[in-house]
C-alpha atoms as a PDB file:
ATOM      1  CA  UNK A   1    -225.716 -31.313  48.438  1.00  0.00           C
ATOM      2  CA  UNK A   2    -228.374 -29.820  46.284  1.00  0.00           C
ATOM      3  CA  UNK A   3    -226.740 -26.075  47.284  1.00  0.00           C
ATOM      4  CA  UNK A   4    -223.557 -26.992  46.130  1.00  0.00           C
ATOM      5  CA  UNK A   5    -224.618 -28.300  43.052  1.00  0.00           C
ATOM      6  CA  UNK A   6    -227.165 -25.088  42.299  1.00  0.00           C
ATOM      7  CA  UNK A   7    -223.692 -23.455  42.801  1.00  0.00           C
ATOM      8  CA  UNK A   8    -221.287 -25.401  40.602  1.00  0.00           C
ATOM      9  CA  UNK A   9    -223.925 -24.444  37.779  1.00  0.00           C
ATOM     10  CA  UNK A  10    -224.206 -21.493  38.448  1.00  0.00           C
ATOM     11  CA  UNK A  11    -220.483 -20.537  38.570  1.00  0.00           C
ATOM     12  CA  UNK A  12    -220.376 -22.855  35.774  1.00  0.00           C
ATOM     13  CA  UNK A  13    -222.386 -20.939  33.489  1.00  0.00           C
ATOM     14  CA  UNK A  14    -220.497 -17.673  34.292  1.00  0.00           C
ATOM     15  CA  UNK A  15    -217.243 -19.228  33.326  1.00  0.00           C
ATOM     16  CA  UNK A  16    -218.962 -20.406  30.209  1.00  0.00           C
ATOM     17  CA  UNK A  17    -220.211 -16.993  29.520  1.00  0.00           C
ATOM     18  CA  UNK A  18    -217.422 -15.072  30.033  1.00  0.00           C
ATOM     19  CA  UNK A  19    -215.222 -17.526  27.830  1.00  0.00           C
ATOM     20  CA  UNK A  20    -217.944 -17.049  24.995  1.00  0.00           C
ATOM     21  CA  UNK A  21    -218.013 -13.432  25.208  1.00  0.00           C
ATOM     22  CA  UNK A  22    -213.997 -13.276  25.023  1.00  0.00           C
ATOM     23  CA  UNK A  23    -214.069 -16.220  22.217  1.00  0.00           C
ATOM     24  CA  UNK A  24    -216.517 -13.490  20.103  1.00  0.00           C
ATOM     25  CA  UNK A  25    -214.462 -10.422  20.580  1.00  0.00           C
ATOM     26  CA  UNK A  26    -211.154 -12.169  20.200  1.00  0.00           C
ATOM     27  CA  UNK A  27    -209.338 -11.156  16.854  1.00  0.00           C
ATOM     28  CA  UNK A  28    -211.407  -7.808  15.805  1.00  0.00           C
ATOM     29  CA  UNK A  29    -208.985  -5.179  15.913  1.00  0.00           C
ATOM     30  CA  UNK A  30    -209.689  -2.081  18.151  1.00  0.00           C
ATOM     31  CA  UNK A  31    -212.314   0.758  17.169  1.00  0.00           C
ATOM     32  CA  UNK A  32    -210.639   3.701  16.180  1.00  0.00           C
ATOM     33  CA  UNK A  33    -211.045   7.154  17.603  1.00  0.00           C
ATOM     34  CA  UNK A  34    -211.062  10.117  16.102  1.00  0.00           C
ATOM     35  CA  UNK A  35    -207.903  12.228  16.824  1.00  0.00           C
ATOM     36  CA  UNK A  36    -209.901  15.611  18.757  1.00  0.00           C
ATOM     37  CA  UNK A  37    -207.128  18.296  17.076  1.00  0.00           C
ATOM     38  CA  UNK A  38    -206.044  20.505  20.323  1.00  0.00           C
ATOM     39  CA  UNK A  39    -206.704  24.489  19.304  1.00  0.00           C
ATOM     40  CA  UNK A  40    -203.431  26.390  20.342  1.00  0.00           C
ATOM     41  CA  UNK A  41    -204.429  29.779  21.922  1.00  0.00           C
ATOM     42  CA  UNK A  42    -201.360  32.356  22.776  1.00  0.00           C
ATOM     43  CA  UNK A  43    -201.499  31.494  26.562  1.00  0.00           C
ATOM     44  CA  UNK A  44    -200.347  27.675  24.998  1.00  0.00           C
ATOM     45  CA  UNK A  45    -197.695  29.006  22.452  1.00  0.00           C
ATOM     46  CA  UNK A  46    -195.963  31.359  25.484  1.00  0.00           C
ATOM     47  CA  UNK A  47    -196.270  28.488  27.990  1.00  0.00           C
ATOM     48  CA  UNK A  48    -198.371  29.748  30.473  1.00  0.00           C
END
């Protein structure tokens, strides 16, 4: 009896946690990344 409680609380409080942690990130928009501008050599421009 006492296991399965220990349990319950402890799954409990993971459940809890995770919904907390979603609740605080919910709603912020993304970070943004800076576009990395690809340098064209010739072997790019003639396909190979």
């Amino acid at each position: 009896m006492f296991r399965a409680l220990v349990m319950f609380l402890l799954v409990l409080g993971i459940v809890a946690g995770g919904l907390m942690l979603l609740r605080r990130t919910a709603g912020k928009p993304p970070k943004e990344y800076r576009k990395v501008e690809r340098i064209e050599d010739e072997d790019d421009r003639r396909g190979w």
